[in-house]
C-alpha atoms as a PDB file:
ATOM      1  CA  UNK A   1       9.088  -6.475  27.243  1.00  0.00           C
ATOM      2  CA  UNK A   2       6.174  -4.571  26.747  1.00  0.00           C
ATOM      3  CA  UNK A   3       4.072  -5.324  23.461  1.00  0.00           C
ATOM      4  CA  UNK A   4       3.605  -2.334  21.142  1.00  0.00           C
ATOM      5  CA  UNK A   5       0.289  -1.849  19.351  1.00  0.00           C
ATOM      6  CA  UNK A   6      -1.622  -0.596  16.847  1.00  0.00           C
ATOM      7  CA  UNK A   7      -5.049   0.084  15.421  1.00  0.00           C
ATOM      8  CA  UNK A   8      -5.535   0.128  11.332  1.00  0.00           C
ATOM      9  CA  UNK A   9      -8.855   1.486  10.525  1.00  0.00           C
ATOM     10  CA  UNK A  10     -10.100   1.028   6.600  1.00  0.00           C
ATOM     11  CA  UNK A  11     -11.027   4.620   4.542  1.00  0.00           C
ATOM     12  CA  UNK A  12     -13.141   4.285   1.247  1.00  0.00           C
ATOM     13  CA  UNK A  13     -12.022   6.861  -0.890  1.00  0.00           C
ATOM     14  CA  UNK A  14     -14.047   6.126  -3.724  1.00  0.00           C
ATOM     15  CA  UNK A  15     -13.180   4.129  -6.920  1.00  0.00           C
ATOM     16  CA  UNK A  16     -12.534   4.178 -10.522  1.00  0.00           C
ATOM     17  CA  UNK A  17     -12.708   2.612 -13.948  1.00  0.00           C
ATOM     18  CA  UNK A  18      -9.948   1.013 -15.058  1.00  0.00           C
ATOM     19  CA  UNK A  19     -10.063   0.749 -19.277  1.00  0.00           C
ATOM     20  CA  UNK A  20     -10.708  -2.855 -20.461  1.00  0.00           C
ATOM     21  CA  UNK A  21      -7.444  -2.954 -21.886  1.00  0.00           C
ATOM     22  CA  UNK A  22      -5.715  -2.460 -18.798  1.00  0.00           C
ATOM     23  CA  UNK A  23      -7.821  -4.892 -17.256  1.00  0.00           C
ATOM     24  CA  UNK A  24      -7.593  -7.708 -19.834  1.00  0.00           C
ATOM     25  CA  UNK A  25     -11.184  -8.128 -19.104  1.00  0.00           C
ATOM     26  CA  UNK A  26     -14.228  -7.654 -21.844  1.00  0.00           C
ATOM     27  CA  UNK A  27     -15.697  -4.376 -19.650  1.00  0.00           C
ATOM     28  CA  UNK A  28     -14.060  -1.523 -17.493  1.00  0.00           C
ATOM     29  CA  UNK A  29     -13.601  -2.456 -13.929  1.00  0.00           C
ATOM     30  CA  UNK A  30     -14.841  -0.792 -11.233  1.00  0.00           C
ATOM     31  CA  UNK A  31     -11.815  -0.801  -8.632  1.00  0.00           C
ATOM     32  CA  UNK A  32     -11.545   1.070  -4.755  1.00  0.00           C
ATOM     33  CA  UNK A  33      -9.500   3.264  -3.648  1.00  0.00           C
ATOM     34  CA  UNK A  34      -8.812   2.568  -0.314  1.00  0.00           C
ATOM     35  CA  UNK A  35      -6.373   3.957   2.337  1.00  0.00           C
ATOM     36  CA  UNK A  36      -5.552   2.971   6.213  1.00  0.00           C
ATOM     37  CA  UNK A  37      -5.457   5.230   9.159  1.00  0.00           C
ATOM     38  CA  UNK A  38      -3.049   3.803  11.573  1.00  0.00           C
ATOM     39  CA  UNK A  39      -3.452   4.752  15.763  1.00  0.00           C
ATOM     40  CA  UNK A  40      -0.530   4.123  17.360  1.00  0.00           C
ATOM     41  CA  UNK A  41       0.630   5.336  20.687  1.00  0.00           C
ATOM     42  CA  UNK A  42       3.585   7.674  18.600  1.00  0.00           C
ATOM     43  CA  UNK A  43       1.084   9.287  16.849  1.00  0.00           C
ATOM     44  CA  UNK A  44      -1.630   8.920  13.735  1.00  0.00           C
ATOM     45  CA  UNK A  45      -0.312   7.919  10.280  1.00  0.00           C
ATOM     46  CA  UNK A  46      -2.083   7.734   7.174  1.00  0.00           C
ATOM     47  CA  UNK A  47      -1.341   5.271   4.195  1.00  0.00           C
ATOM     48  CA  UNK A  48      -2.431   6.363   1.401  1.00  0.00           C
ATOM     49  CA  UNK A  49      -4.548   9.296   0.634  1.00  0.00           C
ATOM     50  CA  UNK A  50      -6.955   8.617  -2.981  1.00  0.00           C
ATOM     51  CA  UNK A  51      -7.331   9.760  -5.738  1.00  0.00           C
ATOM     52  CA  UNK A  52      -5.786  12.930  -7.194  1.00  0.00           C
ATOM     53  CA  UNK A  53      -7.295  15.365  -9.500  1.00  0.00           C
ATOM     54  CA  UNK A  54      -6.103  18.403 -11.975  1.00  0.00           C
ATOM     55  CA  UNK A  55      -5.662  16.384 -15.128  1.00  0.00           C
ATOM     56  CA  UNK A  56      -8.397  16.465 -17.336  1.00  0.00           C
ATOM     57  CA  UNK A  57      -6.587  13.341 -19.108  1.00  0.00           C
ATOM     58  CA  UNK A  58      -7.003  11.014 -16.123  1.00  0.00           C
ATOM     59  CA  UNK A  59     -10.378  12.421 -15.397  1.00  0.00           C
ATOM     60  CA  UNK A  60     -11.193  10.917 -19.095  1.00  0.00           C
ATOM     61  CA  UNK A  61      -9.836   7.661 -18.958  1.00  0.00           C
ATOM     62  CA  UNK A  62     -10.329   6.612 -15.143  1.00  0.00           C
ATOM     63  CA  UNK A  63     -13.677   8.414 -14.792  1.00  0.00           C
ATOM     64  CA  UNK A  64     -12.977   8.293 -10.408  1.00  0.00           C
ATOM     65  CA  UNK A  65     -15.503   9.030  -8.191  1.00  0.00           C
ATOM     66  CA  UNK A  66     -13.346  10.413  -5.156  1.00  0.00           C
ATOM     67  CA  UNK A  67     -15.402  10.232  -1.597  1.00  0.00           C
ATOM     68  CA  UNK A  68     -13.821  13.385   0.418  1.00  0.00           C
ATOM     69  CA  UNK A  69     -10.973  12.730   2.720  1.00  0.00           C
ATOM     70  CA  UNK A  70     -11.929  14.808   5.621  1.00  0.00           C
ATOM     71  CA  UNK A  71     -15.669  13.181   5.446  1.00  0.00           C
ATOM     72  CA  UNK A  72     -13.866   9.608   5.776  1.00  0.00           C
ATOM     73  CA  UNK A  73     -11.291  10.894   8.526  1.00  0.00           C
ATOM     74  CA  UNK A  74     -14.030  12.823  10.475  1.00  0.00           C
ATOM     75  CA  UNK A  75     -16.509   9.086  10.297  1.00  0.00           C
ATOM     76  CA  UNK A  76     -13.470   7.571  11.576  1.00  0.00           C
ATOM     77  CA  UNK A  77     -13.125   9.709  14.297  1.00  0.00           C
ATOM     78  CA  UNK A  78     -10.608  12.086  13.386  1.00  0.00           C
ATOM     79  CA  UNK A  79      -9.371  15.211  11.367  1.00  0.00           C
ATOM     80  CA  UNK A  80      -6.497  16.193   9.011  1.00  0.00           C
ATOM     81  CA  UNK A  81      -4.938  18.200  11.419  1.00  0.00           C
ATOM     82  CA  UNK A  82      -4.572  15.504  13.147  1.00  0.00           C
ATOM     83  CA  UNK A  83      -2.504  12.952  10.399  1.00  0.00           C
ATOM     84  CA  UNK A  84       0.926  12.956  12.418  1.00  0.00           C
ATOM     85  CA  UNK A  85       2.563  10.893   9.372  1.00  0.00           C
ATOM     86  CA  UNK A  86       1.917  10.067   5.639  1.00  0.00           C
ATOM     87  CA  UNK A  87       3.325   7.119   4.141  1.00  0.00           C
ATOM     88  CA  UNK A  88       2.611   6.223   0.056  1.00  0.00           C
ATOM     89  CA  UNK A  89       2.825   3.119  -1.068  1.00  0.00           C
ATOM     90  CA  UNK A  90       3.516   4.642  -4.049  1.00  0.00           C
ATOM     91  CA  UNK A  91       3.256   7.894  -5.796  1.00  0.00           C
ATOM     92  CA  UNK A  92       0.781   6.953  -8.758  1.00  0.00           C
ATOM     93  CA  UNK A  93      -2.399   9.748  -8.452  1.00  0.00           C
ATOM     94  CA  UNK A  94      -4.784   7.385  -7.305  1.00  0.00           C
ATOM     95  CA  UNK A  95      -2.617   7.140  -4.124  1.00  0.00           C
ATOM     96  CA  UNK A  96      -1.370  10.502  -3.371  1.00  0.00           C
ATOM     97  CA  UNK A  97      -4.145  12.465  -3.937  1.00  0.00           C
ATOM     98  CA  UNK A  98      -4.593  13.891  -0.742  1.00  0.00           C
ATOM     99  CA  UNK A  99      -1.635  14.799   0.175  1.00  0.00           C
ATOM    100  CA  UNK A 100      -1.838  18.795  -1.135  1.00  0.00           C
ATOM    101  CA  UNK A 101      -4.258  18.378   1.858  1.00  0.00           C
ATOM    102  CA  UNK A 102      -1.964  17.657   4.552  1.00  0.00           C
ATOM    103  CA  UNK A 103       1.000  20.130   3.418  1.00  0.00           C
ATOM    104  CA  UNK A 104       3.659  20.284   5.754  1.00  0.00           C
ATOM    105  CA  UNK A 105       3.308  16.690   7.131  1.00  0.00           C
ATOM    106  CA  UNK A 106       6.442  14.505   6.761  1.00  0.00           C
ATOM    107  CA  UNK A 107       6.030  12.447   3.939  1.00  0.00           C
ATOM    108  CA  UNK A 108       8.066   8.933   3.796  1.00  0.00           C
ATOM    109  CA  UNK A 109       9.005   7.639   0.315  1.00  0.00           C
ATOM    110  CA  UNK A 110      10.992   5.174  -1.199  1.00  0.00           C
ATOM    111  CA  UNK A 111      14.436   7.987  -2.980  1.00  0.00           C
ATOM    112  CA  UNK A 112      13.596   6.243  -6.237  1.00  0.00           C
ATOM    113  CA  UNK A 113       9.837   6.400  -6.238  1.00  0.00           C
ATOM    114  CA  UNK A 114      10.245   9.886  -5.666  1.00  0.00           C
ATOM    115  CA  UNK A 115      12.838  10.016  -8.813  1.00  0.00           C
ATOM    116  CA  UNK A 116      10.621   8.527 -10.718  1.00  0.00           C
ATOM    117  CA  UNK A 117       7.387  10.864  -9.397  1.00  0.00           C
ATOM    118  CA  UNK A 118       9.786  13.777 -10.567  1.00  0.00           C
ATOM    119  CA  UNK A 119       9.958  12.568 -14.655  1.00  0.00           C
ATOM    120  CA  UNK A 120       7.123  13.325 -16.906  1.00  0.00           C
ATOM    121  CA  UNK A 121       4.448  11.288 -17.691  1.00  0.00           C
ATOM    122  CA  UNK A 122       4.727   9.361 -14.290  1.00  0.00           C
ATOM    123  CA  UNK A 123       1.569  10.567 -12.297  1.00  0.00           C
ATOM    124  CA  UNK A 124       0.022  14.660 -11.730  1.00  0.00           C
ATOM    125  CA  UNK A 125       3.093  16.868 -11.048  1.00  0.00           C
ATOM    126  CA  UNK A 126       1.093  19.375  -8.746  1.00  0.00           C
ATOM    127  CA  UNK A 127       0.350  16.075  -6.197  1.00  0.00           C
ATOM    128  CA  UNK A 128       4.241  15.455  -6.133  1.00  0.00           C
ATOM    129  CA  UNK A 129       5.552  19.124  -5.717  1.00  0.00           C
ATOM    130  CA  UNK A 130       3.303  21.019  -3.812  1.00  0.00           C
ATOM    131  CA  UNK A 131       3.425  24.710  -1.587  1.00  0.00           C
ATOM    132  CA  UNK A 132       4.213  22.706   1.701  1.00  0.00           C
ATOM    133  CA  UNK A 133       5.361  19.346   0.778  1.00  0.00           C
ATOM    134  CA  UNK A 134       7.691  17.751   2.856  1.00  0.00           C
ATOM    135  CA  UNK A 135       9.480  14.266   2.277  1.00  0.00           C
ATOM    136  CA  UNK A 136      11.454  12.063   3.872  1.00  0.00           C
ATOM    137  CA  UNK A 137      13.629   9.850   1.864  1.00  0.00           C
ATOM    138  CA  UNK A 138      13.800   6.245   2.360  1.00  0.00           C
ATOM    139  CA  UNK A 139      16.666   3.714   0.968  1.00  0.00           C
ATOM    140  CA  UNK A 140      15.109   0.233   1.883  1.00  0.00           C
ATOM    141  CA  UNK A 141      13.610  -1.245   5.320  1.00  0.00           C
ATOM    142  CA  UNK A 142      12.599   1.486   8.095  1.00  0.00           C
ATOM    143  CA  UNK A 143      11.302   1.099  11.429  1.00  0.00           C
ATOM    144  CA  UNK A 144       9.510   4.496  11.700  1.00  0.00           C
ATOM    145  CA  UNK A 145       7.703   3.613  14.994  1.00  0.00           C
ATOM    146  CA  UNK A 146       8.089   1.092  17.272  1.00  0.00           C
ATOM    147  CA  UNK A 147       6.173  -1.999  15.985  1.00  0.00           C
ATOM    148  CA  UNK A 148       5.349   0.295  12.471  1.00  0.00           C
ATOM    149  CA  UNK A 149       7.799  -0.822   9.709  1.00  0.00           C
ATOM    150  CA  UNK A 150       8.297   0.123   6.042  1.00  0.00           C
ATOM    151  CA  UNK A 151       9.282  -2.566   3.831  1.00  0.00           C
ATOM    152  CA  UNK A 152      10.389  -2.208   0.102  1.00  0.00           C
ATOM    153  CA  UNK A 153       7.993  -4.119  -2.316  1.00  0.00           C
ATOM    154  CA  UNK A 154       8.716  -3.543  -5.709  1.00  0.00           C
ATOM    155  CA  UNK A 155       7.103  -4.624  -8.299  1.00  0.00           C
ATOM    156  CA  UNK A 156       3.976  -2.600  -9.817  1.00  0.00           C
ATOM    157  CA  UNK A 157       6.863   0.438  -9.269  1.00  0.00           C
ATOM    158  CA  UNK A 158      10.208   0.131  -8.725  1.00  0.00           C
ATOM    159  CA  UNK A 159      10.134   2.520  -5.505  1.00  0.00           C
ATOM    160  CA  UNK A 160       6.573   0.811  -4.127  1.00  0.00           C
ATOM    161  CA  UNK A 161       6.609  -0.326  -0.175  1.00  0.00           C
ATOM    162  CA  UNK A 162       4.451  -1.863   2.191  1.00  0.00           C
ATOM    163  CA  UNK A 163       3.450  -0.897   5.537  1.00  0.00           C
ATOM    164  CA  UNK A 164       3.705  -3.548   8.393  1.00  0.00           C
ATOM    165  CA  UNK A 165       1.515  -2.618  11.648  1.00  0.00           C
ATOM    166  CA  UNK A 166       2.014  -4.654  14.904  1.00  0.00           C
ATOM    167  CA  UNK A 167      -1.466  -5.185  16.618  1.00  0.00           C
ATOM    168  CA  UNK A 168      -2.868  -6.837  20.003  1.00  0.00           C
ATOM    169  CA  UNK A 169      -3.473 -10.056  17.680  1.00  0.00           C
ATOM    170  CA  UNK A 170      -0.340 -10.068  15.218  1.00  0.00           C
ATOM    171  CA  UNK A 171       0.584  -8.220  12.550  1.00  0.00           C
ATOM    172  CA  UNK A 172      -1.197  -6.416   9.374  1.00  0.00           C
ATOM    173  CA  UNK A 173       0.271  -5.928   6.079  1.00  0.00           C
ATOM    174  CA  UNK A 174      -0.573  -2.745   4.392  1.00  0.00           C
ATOM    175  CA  UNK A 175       0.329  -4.114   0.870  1.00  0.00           C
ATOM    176  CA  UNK A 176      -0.389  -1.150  -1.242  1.00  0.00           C
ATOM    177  CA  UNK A 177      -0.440  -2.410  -4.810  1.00  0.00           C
ATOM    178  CA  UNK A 178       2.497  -4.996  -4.141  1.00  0.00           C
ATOM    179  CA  UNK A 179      -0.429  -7.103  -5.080  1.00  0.00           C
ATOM    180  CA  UNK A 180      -3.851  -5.746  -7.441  1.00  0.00           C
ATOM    181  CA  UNK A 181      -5.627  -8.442  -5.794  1.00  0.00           C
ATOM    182  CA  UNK A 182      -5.533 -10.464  -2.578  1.00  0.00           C
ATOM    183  CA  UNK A 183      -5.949 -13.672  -5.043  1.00  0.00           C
ATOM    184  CA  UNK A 184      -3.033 -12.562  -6.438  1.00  0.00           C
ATOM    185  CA  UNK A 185      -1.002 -12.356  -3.342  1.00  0.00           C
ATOM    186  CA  UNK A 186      -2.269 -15.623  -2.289  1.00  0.00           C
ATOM    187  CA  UNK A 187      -1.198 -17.299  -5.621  1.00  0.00           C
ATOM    188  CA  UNK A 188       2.243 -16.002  -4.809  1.00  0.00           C
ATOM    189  CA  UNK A 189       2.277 -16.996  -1.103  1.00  0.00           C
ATOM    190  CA  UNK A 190       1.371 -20.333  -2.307  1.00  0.00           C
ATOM    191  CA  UNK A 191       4.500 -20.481  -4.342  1.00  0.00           C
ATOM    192  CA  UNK A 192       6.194 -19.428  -1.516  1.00  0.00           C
ATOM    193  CA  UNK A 193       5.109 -22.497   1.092  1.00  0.00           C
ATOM    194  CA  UNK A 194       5.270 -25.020  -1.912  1.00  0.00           C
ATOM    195  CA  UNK A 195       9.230 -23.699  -2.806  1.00  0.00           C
ATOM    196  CA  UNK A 196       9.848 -24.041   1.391  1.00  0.00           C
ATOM    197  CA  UNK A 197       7.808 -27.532   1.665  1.00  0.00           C
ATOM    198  CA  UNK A 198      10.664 -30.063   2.533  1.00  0.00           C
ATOM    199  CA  UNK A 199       8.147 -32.967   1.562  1.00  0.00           C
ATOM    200  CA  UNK A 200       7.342 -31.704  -1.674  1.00  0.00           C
ATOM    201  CA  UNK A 201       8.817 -33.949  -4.262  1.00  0.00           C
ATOM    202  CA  UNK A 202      12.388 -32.605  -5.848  1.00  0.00           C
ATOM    203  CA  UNK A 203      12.623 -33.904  -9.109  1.00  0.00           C
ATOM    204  CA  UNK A 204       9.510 -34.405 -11.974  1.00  0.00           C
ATOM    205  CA  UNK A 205       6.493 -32.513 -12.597  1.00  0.00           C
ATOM    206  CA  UNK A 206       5.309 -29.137 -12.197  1.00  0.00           C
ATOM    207  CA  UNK A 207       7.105 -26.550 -10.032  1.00  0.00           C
ATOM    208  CA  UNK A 208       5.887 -24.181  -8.258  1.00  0.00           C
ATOM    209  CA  UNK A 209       6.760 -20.730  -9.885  1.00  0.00           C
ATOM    210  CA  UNK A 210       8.861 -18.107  -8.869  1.00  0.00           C
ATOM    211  CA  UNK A 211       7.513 -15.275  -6.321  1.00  0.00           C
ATOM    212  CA  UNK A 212       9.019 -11.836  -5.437  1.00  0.00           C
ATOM    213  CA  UNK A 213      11.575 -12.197  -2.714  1.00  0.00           C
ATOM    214  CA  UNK A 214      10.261  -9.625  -0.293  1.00  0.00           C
ATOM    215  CA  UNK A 215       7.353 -12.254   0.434  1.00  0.00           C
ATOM    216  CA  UNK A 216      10.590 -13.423   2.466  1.00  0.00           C
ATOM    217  CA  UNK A 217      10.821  -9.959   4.493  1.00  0.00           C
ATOM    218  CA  UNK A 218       7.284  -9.865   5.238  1.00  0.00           C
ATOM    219  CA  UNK A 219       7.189 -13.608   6.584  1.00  0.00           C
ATOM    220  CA  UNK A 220       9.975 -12.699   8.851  1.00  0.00           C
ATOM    221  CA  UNK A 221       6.835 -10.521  10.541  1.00  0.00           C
ATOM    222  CA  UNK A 222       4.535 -13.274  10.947  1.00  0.00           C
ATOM    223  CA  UNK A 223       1.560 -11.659   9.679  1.00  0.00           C
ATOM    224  CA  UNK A 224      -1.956 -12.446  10.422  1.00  0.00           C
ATOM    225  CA  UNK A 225      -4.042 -10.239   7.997  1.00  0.00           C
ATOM    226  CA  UNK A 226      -2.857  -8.799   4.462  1.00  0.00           C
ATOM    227  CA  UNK A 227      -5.171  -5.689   3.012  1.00  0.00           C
ATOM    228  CA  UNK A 228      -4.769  -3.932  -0.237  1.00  0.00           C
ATOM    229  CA  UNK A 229      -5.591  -0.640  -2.333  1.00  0.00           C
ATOM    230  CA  UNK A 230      -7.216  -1.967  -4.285  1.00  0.00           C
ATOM    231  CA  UNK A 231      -9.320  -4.718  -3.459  1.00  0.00           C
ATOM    232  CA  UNK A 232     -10.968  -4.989  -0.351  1.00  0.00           C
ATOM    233  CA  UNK A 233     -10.954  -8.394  -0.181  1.00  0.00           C
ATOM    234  CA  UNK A 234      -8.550  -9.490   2.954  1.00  0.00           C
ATOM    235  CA  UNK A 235      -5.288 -12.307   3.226  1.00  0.00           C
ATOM    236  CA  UNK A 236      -5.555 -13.998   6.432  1.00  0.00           C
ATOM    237  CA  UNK A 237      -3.460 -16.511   7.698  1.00  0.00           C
ATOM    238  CA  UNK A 238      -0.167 -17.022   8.867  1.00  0.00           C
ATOM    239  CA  UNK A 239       3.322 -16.892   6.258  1.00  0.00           C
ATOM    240  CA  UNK A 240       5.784 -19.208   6.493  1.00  0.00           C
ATOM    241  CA  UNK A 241       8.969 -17.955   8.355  1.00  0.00           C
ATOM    242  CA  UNK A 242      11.827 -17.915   6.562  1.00  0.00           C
ATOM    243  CA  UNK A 243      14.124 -20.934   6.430  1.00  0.00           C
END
């Protein structure tokens, strides 16, 4: 059977302040907004597309610095006319952002993260609705192209998903904001292997604590590499298959 494979290619789309209370940290912190071009021989998807602007609100709080997404596109060899495929992680304006630039594009989405895009207060309403938008609804799992597979991830949203991308050397995980960090995802990968260990002692002591149950799904990929919106930092290694 003949492998299918894919190229993921990293876009900096700028970054912004998150508010020390929404941190839990003494000081604002800087954060990236990052999104993934994906080459595959079906075509040329984009995840993610930065930061969104038209709400003098989030301009205030955030204070985003927004690096243009033709520039990074064009650096990376390529043009918006020639995105094939969008997929958000979620719909939050620090990952839609550029779609009002590639109107008329399918769209894939999660139905309820697009329910929840549609009631106020949720993100900007002119990056959800705009003159050419075009979505296409997901309920769950989705293999969209061979080797290129949505996966549910909820958590920061209840509608969020993760990308998974077959490559020449194993799989990458396009985690969104499943995880803020990839610390974070490593702390609950960690829970995962310690819950699966058959040595680990069953009774006394600590446990290990709970994790979200889609870590499950994305073992059953074997990844090799997880990357993230919002950190650039990188998981490597391989997950525990499923028992």
């Amino acid at each position: 059977m003949r492998r299918m494979t894919a190229t993921v290619h990293r876009l900096d789309l700028g970054y912004f302040l998150r508010p020390a209370d929404e941190a839990e940290e003494d000081h604002p912190r800087a954060e990236p907004v990052l999104a993934y071009l994906v080459r595959h021989r079906a075509g040329t998807l984009l995840f993610d597309t930065g930061v969104g602007g038209g709400d003098p609100a989030a301009e205030a709080h955030y204070r985003p610095r927004r690096h243009d997404l033709a520039d990074r596109l064009a650096a990376a060899g390529t043009s918006l006319g020639s995105v094939d495929l969008v997929v958000n992680c979620h719909l939050h304006f620090d990952h839609c952002g550029g779609n009002p630039l590639l109107a008329g594009r399918p769209v894939l989405v999660q139905r309820t993260e697009l329910a929840a895009a549609r009631a106020d207060g949720y993100t900007i309403d002119a990056l959800v609705d705009f003159p050419g938008a075009r979505y296409e609804e997901l309920d769950g799992p989705a293999e969209i192209w061979p080797g290129v597979h949505v996966v549910p991830t909820p958590g920061h949203t209840e509608g969020h998903q993760s990308l998974v991308v077959a490559g020449p050397d194993g799989a990458t995980v396009l985690a969104g904001q499943a995880h803020d960090f990839a610390s974070h995802f490593a702390s609950a990968e960690m829970a995962r292997r310690a819950a699966l260990d058959p040595g680990r002692p069953g009774t006394g002591g600590p446990r290990p604590g709970p994790y979200p149950g889609w870590l499950d799904t994305l073992a059953g990929f074997r990844p090799r590499r997880v990357l993230f919106a919002h950190d650039r930092s990188v998981w490597e290694g391989t997950l525990p298959a499923p028992r």
